[in-house]
PDB file of N, CA and C in Angstrom:
ATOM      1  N   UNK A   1     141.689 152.905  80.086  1.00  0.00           N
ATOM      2  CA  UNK A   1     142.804 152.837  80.989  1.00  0.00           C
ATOM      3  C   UNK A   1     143.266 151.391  81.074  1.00  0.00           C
ATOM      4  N   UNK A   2     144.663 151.128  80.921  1.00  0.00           N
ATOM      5  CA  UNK A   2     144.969 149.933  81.013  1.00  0.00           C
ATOM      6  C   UNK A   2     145.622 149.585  82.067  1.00  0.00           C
ATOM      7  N   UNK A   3     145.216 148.319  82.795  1.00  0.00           N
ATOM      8  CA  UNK A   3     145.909 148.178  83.917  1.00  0.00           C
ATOM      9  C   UNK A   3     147.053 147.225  84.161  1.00  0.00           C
ATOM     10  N   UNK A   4     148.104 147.273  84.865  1.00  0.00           N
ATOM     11  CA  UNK A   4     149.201 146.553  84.389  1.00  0.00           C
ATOM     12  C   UNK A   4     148.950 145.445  85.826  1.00  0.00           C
ATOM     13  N   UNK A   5     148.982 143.700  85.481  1.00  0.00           N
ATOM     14  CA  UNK A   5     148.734 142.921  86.228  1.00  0.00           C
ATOM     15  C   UNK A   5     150.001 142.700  87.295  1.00  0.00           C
ATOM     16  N   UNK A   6     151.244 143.707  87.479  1.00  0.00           N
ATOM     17  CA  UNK A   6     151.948 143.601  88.121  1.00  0.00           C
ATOM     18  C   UNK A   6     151.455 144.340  89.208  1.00  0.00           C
ATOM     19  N   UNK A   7     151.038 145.688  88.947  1.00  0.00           N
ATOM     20  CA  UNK A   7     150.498 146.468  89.873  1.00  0.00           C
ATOM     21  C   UNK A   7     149.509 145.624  90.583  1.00  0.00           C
ATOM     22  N   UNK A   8     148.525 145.330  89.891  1.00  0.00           N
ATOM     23  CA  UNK A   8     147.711 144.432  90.670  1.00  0.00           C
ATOM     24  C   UNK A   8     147.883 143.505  91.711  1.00  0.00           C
ATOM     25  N   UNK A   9     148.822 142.877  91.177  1.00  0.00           N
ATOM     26  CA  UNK A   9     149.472 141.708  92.278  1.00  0.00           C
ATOM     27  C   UNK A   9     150.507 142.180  93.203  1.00  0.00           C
ATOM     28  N   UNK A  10     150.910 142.804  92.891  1.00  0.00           N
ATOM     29  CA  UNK A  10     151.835 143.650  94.278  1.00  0.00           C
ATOM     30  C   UNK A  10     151.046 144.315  95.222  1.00  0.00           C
ATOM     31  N   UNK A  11     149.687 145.000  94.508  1.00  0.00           N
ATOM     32  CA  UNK A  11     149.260 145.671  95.655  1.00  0.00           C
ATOM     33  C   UNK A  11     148.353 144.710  96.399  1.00  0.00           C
ATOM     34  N   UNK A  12     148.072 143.245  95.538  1.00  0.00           N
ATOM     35  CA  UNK A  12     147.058 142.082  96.029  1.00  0.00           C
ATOM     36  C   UNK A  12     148.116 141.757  97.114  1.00  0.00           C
ATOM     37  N   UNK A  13     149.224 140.982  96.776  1.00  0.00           N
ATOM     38  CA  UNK A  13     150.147 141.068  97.885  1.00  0.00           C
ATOM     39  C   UNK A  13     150.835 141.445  98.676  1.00  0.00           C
ATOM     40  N   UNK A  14     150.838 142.831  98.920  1.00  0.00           N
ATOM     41  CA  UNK A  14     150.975 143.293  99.638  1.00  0.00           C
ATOM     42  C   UNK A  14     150.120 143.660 100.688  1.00  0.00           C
ATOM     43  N   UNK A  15     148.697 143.470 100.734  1.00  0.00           N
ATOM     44  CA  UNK A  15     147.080 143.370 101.567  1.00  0.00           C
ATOM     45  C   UNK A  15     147.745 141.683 102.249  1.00  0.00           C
ATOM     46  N   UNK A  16     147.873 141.385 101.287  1.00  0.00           N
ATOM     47  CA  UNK A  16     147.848 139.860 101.728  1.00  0.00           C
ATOM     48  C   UNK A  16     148.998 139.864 103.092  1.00  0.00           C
ATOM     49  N   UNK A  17     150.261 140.589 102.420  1.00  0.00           N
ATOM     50  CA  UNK A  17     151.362 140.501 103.832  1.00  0.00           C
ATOM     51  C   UNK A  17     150.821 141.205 104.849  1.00  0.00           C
ATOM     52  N   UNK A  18     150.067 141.682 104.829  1.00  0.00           N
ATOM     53  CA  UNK A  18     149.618 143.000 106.165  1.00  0.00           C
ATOM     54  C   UNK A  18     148.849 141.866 106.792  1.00  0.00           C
ATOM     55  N   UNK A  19     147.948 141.644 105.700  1.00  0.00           N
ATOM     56  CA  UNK A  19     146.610 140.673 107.179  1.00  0.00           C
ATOM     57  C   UNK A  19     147.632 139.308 107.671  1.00  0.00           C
ATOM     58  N   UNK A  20     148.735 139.217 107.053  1.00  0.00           N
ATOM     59  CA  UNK A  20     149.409 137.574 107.285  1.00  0.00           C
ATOM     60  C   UNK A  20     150.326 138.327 108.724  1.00  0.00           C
ATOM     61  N   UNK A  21     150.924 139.451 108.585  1.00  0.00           N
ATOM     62  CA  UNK A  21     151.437 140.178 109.780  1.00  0.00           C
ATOM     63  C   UNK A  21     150.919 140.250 110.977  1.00  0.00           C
ATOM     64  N   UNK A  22     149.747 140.717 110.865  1.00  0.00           N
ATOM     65  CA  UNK A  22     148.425 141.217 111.302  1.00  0.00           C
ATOM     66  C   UNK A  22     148.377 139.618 112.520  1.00  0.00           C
ATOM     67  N   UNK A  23     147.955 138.853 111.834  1.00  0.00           N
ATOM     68  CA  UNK A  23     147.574 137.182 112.140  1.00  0.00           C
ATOM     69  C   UNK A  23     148.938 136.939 113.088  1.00  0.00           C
ATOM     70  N   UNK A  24     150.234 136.866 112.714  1.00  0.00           N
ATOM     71  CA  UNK A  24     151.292 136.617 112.945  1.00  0.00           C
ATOM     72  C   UNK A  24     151.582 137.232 115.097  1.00  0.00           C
ATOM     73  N   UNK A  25     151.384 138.170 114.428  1.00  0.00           N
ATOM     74  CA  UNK A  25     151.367 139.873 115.800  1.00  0.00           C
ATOM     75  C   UNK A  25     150.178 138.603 116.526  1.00  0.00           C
ATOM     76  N   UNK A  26     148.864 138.739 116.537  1.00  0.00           N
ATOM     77  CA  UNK A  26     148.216 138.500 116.697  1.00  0.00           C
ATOM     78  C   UNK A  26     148.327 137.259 117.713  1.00  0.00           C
ATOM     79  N   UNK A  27     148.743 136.134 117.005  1.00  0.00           N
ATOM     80  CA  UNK A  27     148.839 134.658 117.792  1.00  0.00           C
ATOM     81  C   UNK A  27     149.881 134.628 118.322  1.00  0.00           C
ATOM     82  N   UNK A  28     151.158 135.637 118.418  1.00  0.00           N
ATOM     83  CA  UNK A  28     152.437 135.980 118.938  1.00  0.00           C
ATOM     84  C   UNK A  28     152.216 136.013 120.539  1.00  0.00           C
ATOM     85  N   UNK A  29     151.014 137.281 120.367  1.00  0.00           N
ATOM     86  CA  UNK A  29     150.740 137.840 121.646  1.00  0.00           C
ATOM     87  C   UNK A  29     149.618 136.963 122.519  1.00  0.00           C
ATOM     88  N   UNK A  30     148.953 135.634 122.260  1.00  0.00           N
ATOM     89  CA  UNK A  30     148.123 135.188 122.630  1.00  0.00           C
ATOM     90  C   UNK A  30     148.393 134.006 124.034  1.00  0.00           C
ATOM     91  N   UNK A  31     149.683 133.891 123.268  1.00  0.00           N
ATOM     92  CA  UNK A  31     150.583 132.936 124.643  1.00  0.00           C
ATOM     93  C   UNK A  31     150.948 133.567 126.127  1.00  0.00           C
ATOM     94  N   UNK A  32     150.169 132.551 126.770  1.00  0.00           N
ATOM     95  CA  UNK A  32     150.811 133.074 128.541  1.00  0.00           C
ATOM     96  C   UNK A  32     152.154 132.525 128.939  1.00  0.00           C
ATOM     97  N   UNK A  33     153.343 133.352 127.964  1.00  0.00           N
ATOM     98  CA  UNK A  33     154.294 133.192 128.347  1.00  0.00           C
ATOM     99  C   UNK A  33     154.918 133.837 129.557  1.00  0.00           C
ATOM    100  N   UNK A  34     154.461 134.804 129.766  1.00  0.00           N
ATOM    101  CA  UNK A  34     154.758 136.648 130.783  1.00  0.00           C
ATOM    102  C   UNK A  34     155.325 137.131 129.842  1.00  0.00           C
ATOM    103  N   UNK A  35     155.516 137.376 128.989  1.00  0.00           N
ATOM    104  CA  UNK A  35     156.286 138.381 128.217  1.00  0.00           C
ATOM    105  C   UNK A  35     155.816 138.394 126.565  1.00  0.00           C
ATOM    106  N   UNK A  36     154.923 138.830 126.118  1.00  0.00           N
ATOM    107  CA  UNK A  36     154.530 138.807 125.008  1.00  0.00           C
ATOM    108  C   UNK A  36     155.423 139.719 123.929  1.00  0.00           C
ATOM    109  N   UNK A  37     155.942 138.782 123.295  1.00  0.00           N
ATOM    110  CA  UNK A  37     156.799 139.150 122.469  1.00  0.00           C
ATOM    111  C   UNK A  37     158.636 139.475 122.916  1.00  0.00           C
ATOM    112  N   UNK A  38     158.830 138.939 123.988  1.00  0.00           N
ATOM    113  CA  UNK A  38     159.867 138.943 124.977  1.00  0.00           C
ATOM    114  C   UNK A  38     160.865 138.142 123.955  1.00  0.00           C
ATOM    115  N   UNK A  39     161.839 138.512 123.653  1.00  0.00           N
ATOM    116  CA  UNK A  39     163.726 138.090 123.252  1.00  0.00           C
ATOM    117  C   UNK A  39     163.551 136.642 124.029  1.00  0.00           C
ATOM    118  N   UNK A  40     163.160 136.829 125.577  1.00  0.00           N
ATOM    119  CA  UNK A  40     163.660 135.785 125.975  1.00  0.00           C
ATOM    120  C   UNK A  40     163.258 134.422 126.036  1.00  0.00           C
ATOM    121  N   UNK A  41     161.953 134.660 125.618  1.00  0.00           N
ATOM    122  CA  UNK A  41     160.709 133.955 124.847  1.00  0.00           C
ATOM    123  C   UNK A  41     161.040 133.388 123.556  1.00  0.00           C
ATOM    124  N   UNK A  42     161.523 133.942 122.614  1.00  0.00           N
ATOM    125  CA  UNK A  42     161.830 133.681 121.572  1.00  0.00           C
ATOM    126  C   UNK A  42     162.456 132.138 121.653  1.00  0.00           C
ATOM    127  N   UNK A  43     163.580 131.455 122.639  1.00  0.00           N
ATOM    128  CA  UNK A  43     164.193 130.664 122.435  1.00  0.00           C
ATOM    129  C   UNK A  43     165.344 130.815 121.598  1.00  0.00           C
ATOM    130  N   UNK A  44     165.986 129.842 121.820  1.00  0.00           N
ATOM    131  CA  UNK A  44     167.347 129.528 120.430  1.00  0.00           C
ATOM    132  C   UNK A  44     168.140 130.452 120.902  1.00  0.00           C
ATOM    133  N   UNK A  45     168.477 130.842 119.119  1.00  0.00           N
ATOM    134  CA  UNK A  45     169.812 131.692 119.050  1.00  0.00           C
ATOM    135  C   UNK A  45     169.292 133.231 119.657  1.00  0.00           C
ATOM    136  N   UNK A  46     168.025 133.259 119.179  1.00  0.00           N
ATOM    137  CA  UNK A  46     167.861 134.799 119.776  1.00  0.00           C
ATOM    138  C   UNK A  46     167.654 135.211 121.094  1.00  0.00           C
ATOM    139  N   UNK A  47     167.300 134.130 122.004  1.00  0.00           N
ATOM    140  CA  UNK A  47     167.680 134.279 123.311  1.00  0.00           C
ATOM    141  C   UNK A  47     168.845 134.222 123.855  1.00  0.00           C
ATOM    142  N   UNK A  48     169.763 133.584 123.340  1.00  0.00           N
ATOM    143  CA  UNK A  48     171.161 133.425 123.236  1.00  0.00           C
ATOM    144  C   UNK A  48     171.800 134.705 123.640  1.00  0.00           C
ATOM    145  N   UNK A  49     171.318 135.610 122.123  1.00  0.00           N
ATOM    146  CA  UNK A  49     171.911 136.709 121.527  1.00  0.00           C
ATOM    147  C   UNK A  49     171.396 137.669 122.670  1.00  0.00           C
ATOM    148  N   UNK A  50     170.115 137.661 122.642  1.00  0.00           N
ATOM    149  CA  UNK A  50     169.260 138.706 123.562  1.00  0.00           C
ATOM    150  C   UNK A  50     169.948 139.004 124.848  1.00  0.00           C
ATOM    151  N   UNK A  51     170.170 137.772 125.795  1.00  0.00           N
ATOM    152  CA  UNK A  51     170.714 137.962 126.772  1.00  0.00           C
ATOM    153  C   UNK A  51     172.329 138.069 127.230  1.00  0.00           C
ATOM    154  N   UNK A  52     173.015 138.068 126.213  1.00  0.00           N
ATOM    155  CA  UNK A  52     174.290 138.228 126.029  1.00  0.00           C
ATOM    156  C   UNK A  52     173.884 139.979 126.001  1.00  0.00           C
ATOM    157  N   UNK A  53     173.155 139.907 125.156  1.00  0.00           N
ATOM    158  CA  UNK A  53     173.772 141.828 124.567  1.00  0.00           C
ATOM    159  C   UNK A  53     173.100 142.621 126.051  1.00  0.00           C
ATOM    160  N   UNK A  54     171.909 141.815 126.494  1.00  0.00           N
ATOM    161  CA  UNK A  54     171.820 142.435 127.736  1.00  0.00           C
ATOM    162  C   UNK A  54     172.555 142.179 129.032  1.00  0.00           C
ATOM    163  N   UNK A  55     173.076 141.449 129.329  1.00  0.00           N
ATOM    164  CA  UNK A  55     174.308 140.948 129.688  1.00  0.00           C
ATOM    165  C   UNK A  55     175.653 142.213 129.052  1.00  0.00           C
ATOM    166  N   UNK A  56     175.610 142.336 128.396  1.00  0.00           N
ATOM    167  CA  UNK A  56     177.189 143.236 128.087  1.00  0.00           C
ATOM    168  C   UNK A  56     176.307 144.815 127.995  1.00  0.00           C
ATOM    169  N   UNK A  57     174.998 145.020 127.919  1.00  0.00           N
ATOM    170  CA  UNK A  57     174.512 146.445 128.522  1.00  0.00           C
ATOM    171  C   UNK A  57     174.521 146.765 129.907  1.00  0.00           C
ATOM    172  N   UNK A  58     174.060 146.008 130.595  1.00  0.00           N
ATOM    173  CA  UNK A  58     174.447 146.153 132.330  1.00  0.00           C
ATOM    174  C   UNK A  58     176.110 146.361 132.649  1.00  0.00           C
ATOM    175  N   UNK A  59     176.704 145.423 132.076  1.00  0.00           N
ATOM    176  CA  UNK A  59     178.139 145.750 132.366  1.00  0.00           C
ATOM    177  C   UNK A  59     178.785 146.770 131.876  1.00  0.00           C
ATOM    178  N   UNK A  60     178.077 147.014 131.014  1.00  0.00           N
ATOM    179  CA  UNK A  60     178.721 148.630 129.935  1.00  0.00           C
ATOM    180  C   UNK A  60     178.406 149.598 131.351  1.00  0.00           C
ATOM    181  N   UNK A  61     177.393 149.627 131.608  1.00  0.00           N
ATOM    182  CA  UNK A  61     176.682 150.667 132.806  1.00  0.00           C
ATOM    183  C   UNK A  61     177.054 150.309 133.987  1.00  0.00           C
ATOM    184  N   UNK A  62     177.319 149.241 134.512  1.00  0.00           N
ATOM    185  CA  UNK A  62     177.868 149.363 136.127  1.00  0.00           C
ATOM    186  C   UNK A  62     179.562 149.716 135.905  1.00  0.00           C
ATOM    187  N   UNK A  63     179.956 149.794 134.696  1.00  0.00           N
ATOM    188  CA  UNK A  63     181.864 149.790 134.335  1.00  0.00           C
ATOM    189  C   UNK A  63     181.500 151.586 134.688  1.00  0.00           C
ATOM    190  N   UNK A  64     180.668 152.550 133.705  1.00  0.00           N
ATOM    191  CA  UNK A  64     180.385 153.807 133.815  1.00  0.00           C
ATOM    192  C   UNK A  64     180.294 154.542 134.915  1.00  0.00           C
ATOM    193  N   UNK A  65     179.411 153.459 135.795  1.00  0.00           N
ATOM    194  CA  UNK A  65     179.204 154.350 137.717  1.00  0.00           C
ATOM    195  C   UNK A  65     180.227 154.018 137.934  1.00  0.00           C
ATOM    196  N   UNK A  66     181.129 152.879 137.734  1.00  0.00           N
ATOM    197  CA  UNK A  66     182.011 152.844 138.593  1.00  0.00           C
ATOM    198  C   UNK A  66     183.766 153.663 138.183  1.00  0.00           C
ATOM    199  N   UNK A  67     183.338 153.944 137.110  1.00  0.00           N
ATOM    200  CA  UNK A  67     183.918 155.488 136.630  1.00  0.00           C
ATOM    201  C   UNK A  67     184.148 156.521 137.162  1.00  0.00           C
ATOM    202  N   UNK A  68     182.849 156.644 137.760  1.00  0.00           N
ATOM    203  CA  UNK A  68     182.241 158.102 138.171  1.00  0.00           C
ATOM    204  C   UNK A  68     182.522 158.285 139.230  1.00  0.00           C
ATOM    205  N   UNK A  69     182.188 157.060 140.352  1.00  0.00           N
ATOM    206  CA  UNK A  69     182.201 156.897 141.235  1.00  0.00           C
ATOM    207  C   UNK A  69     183.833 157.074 141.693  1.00  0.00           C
ATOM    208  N   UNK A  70     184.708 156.421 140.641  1.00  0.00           N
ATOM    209  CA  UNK A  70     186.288 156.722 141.011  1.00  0.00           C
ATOM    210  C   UNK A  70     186.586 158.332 140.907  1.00  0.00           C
ATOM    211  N   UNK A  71     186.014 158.623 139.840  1.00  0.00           N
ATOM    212  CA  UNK A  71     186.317 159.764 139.479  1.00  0.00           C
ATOM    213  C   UNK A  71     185.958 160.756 140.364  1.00  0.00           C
ATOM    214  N   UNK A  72     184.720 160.775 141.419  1.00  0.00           N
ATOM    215  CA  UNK A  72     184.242 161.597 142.202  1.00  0.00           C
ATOM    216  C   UNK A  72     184.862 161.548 143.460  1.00  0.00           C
ATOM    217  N   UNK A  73     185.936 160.151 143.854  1.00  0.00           N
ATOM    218  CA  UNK A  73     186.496 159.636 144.884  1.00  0.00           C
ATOM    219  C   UNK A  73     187.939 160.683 144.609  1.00  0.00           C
ATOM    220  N   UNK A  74     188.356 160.757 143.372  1.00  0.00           N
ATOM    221  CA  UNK A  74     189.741 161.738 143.429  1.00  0.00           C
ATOM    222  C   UNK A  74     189.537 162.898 142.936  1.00  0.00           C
ATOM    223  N   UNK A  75     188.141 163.188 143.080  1.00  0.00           N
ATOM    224  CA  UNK A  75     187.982 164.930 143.171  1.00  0.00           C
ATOM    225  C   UNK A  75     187.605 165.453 144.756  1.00  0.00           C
ATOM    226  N   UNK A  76     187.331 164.471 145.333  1.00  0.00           N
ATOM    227  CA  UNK A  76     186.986 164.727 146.659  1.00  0.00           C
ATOM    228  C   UNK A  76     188.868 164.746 147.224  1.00  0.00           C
ATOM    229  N   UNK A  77     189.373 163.084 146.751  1.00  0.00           N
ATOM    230  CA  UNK A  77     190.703 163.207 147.612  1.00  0.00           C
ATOM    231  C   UNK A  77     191.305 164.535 147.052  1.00  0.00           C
ATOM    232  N   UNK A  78     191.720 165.035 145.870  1.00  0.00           N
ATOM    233  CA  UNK A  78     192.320 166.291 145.677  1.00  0.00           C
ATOM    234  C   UNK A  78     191.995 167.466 146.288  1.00  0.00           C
ATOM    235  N   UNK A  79     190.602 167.911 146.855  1.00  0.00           N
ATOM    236  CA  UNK A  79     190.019 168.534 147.884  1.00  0.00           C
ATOM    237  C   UNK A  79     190.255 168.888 148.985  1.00  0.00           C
ATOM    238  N   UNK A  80     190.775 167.475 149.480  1.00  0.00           N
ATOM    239  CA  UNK A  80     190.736 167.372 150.960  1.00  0.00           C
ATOM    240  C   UNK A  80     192.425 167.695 151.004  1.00  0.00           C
ATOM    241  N   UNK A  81     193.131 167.627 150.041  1.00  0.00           N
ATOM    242  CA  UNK A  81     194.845 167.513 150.237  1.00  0.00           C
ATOM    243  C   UNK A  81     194.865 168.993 149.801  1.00  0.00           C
ATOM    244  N   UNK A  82     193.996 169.926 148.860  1.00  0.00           N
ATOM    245  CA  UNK A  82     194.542 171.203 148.931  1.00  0.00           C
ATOM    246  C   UNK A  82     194.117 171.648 150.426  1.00  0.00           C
ATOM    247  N   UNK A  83     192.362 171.225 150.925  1.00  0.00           N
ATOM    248  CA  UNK A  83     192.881 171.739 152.397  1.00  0.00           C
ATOM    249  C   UNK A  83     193.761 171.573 153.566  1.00  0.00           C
ATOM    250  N   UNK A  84     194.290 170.201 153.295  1.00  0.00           N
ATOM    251  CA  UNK A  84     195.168 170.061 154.281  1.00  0.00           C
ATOM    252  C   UNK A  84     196.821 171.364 153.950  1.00  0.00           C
ATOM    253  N   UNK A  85     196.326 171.328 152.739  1.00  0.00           N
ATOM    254  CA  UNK A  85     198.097 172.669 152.471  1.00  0.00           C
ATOM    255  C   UNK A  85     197.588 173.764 153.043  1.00  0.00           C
ATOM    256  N   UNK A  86     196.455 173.818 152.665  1.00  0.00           N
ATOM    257  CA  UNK A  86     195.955 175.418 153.004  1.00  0.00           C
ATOM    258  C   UNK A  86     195.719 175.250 154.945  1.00  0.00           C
ATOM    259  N   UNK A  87     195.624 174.727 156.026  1.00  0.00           N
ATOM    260  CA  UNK A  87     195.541 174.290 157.215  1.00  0.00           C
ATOM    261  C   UNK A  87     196.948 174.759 157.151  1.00  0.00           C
ATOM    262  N   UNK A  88     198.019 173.881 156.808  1.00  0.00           N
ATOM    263  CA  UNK A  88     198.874 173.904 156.753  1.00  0.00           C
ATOM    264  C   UNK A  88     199.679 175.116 157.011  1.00  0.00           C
ATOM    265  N   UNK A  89     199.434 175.951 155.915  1.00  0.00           N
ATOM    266  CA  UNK A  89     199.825 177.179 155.748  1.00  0.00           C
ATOM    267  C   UNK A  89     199.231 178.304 157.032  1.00  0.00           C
ATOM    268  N   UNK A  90     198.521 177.754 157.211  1.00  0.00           N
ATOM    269  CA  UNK A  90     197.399 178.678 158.461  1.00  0.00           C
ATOM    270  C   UNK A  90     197.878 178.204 159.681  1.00  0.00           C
ATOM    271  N   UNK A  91     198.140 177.333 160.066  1.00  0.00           N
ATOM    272  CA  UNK A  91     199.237 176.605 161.422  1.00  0.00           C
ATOM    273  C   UNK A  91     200.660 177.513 161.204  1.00  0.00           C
ATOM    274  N   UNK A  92     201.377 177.640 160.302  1.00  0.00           N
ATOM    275  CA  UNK A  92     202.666 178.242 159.939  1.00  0.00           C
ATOM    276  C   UNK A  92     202.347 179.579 160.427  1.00  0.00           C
ATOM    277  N   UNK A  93     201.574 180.292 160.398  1.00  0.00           N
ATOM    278  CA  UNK A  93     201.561 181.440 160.082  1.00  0.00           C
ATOM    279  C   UNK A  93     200.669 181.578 161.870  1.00  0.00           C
ATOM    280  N   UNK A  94     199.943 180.657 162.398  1.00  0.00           N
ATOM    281  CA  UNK A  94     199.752 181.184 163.706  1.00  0.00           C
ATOM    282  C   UNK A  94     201.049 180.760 164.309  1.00  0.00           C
ATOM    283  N   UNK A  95     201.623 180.433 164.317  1.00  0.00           N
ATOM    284  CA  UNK A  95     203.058 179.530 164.793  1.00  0.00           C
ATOM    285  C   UNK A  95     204.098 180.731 164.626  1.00  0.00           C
ATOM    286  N   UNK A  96     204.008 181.570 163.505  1.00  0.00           N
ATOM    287  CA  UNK A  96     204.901 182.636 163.594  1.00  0.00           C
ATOM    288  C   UNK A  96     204.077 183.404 164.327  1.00  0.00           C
ATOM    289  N   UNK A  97     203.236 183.811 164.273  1.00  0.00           N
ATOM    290  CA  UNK A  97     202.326 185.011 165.330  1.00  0.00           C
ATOM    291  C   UNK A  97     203.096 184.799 166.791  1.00  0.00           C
ATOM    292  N   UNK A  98     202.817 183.111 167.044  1.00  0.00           N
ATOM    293  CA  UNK A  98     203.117 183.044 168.267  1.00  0.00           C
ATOM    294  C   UNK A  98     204.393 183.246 168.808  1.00  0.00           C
ATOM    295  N   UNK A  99     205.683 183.159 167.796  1.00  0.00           N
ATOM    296  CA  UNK A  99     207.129 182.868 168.068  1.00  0.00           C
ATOM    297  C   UNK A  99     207.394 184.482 168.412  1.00  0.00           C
ATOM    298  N   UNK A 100     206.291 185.329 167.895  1.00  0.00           N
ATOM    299  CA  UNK A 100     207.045 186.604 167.429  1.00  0.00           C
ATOM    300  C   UNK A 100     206.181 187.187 169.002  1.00  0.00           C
ATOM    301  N   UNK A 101     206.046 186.988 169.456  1.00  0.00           N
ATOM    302  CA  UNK A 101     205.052 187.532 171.195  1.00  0.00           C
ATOM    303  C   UNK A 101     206.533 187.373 171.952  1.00  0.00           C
ATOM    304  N   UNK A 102     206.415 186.292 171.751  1.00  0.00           N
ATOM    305  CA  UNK A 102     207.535 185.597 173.158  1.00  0.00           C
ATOM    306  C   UNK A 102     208.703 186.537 172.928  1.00  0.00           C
TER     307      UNK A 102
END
């Protein structure tokens, strides 16, 4: 059986990237930052980035309740204005009851 020294070394290096990962993960999580492995930890650009995009996720979501919140405000007002027609109509109609006694 012949073995081809590419195979070899890909699969040598590829052991090699796992335990270098492995190590990496490892001393990542060893810092008492509070947040092991935290965006905001990171520094730089990726904290930058991190808190921008979380920054424009909160606002995506308080824009949504406050959607809803409108939206539930003019299903209630449309509610309250068909009962006021329908009152309405029910005043008219004791109002003739009453015209028609006298």
């Amino acid at each position: 059986m012949k073995y081809l020294p590419t195979k070899i070394n890909r699969s040598f290096t590829a052991g090699c990237m796992e335990t270098l990962t492995n190590f990496v993960r490892l001393q990542s999580t060893c810092n008492d930052t509070g947040g092991a492995g935290s965006i905001r930890d990171a520094g730089g650009a990726f904290k930058k980035r991190g808190m921008a995009k979380e920054s424009q996720y909160f606002y995506k979501k308080e824009r949504e309740l406050l959607q809803k919140i409108k939206e539930s405000m003019n299903d209630q007002k449309r509610f309250h204005e068909e009962q006021i027609a329908v009152h309405k109509c029910a005043l008219e109609k004791i109002k003739n009851k009453e015209n028609t006694i006298d």
